[in-house]
N, C-alpha and C. Protein backbone atom coordinates (compact mmCIF):
# COMPACT_ATOMS: atom_id res chain seq x y z
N UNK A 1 27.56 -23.17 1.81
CA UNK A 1 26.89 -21.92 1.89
C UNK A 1 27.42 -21.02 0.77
N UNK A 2 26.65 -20.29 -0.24
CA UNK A 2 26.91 -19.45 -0.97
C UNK A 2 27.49 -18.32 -0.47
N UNK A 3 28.38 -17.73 -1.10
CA UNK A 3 29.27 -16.56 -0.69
C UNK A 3 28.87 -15.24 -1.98
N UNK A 4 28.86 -14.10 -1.47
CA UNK A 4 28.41 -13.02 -1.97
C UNK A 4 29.34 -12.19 -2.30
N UNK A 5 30.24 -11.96 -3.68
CA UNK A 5 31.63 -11.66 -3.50
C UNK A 5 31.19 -10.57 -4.60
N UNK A 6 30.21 -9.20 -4.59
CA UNK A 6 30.05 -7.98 -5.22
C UNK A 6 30.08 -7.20 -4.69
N UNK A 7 31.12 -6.17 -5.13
CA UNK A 7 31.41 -5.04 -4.31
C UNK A 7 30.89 -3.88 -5.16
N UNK A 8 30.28 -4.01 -6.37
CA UNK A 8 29.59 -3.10 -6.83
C UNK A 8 28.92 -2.37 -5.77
N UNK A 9 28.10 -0.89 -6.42
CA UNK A 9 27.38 -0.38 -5.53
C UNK A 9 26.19 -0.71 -5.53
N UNK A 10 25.21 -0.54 -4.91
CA UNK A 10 23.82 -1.11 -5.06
C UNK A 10 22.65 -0.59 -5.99
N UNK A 11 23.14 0.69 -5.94
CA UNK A 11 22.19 1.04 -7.14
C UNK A 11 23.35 1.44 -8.29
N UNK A 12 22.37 0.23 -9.45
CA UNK A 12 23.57 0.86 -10.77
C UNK A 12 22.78 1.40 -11.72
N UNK A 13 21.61 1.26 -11.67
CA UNK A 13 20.39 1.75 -12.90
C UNK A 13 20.28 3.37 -12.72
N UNK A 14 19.11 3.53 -13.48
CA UNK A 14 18.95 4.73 -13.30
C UNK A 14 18.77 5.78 -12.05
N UNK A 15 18.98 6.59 -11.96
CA UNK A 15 19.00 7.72 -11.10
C UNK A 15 17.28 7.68 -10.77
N UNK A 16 17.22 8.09 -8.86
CA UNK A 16 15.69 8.34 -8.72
C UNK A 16 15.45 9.38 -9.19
N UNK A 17 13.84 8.99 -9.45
CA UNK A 17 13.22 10.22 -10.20
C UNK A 17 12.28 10.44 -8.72
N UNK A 18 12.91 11.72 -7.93
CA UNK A 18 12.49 11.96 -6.76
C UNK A 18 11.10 13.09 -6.48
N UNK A 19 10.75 13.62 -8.17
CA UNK A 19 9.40 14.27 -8.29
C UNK A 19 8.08 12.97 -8.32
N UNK A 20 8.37 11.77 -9.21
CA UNK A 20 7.83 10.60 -9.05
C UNK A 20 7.17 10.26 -7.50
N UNK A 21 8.18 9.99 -7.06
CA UNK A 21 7.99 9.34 -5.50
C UNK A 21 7.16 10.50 -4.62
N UNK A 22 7.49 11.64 -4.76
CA UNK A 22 6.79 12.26 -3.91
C UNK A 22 5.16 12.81 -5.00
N UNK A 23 4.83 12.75 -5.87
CA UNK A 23 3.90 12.37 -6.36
C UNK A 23 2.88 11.14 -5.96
N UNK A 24 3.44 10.29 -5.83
CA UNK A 24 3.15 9.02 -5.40
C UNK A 24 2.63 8.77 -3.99
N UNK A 25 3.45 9.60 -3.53
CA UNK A 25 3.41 9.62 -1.61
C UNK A 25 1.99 10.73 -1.70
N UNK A 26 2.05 11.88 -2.24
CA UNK A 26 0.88 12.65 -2.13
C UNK A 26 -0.52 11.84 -2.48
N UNK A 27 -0.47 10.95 -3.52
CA UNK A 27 -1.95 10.14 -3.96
C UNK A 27 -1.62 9.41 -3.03
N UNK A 28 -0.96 8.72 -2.59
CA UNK A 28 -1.47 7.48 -1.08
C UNK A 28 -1.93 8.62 -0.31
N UNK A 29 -1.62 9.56 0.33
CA UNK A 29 -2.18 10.37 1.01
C UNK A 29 -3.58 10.80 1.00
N UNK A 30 -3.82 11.15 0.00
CA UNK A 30 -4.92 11.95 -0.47
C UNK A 30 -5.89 10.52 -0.36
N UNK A 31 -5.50 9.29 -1.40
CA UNK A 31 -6.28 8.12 -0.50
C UNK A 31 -6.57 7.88 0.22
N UNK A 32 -5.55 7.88 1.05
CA UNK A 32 -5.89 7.28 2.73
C UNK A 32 -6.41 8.44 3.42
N UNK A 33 -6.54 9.65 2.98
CA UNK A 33 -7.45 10.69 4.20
C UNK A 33 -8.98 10.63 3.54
N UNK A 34 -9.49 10.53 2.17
CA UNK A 34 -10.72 10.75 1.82
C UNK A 34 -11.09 8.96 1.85
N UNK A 35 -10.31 8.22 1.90
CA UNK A 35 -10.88 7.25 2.36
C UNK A 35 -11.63 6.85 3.86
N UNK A 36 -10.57 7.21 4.88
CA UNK A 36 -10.82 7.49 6.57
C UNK A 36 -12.20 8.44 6.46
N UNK A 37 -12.49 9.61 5.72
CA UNK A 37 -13.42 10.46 5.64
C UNK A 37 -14.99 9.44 5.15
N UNK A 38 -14.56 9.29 4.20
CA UNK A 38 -15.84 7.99 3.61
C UNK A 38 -16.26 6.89 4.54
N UNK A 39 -15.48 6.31 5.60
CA UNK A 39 -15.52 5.65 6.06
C UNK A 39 -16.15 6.32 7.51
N UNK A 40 -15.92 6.70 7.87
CA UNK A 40 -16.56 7.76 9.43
C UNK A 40 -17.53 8.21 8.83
N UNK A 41 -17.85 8.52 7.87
CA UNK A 41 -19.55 9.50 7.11
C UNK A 41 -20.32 8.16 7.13
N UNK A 42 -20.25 7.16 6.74
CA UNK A 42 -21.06 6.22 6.41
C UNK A 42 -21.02 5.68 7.60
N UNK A 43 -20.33 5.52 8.75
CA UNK A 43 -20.74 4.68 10.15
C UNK A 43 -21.74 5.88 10.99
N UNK A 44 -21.39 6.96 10.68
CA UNK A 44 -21.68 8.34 11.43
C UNK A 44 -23.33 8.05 10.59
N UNK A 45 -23.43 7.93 9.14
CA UNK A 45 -24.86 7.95 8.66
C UNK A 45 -25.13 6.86 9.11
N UNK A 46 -25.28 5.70 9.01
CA UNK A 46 -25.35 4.36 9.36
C UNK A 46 -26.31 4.46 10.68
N UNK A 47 -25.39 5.03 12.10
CA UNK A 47 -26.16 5.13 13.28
C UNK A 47 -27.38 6.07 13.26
N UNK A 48 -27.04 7.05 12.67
CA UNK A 48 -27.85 8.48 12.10
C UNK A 48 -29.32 7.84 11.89
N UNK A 49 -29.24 6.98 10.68
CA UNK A 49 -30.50 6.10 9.57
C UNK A 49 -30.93 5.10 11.23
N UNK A 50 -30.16 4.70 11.57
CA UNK A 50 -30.70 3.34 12.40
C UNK A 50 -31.90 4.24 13.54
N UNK A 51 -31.19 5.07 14.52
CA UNK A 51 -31.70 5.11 15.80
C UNK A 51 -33.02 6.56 15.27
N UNK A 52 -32.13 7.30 14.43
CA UNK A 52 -33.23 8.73 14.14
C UNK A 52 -33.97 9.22 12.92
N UNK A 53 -33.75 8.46 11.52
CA UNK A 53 -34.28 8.73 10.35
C UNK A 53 -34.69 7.25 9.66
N UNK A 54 -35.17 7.24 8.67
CA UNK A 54 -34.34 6.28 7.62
C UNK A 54 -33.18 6.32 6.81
N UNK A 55 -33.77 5.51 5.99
CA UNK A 55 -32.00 5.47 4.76
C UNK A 55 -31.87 7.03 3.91
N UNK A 56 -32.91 7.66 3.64
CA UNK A 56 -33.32 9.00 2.93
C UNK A 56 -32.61 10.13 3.79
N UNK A 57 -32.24 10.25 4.70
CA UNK A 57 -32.11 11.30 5.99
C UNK A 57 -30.78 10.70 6.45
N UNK A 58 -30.10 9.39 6.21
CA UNK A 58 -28.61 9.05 6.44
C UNK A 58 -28.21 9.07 5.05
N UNK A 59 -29.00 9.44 3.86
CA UNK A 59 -27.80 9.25 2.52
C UNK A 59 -27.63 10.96 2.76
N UNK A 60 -28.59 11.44 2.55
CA UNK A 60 -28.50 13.22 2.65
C UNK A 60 -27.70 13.63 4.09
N UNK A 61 -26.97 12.86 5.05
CA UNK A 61 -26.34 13.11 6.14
C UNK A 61 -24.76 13.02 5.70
N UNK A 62 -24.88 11.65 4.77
CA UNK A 62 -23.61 11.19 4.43
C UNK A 62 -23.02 12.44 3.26
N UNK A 63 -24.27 12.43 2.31
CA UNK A 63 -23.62 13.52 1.77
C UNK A 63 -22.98 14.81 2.12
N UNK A 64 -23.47 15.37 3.27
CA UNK A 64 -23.45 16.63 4.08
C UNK A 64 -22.20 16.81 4.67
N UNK A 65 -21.80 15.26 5.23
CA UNK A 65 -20.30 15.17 6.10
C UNK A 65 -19.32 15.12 4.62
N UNK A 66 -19.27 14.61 3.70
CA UNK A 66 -18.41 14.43 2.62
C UNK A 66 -18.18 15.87 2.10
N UNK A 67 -18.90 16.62 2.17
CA UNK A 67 -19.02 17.87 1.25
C UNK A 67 -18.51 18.77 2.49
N UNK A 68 -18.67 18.64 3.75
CA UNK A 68 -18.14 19.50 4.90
C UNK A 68 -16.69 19.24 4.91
N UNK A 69 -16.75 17.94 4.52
CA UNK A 69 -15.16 17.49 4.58
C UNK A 69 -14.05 18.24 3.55
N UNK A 70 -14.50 18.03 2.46
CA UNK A 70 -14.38 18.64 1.06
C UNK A 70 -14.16 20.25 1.37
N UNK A 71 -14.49 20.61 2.13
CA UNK A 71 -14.50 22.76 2.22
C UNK A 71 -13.40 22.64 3.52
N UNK A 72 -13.62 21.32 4.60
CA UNK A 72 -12.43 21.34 6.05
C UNK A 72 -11.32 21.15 5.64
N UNK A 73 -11.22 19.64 4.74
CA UNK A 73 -9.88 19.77 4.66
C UNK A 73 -9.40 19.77 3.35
């Protein structure tokens, strides 16, 4: 069995760049909420087009929730 005999510290490189990371964390964010948003507009138009309009009356629905979204959050 190999033996692990460094007592260095674990980080020896450069220093975090801790404006980076939280940059980073804000665009996954901002992804993952206007994504969840895109995704509920288009099932929300989807049923919209199926049971009460056509496709003309669920794209102009979808647009409506995206742009409500856009001023909510």
């Amino acid at each position: 069995m190999a033996e692990h005999h460094n007592t260095a510290p674990a980080e020896l490189g450069a220093p975090m760049d801790y404006a980076e990371h939280e940059k980073t964390y804000e665009g996954f964010l901002a992804v993952a909420k206007w994504g969840t948003v895109a995704v509920v507009a288009v099932l929300i138009a989807m049923a919209f087009g199926f049971f009460v309009g056509g496709i003309f009356s669920a794209t102009v629905l979808f647009i409506l929730i995206c742009v409500a979204a856009w001023f909510l959050l």
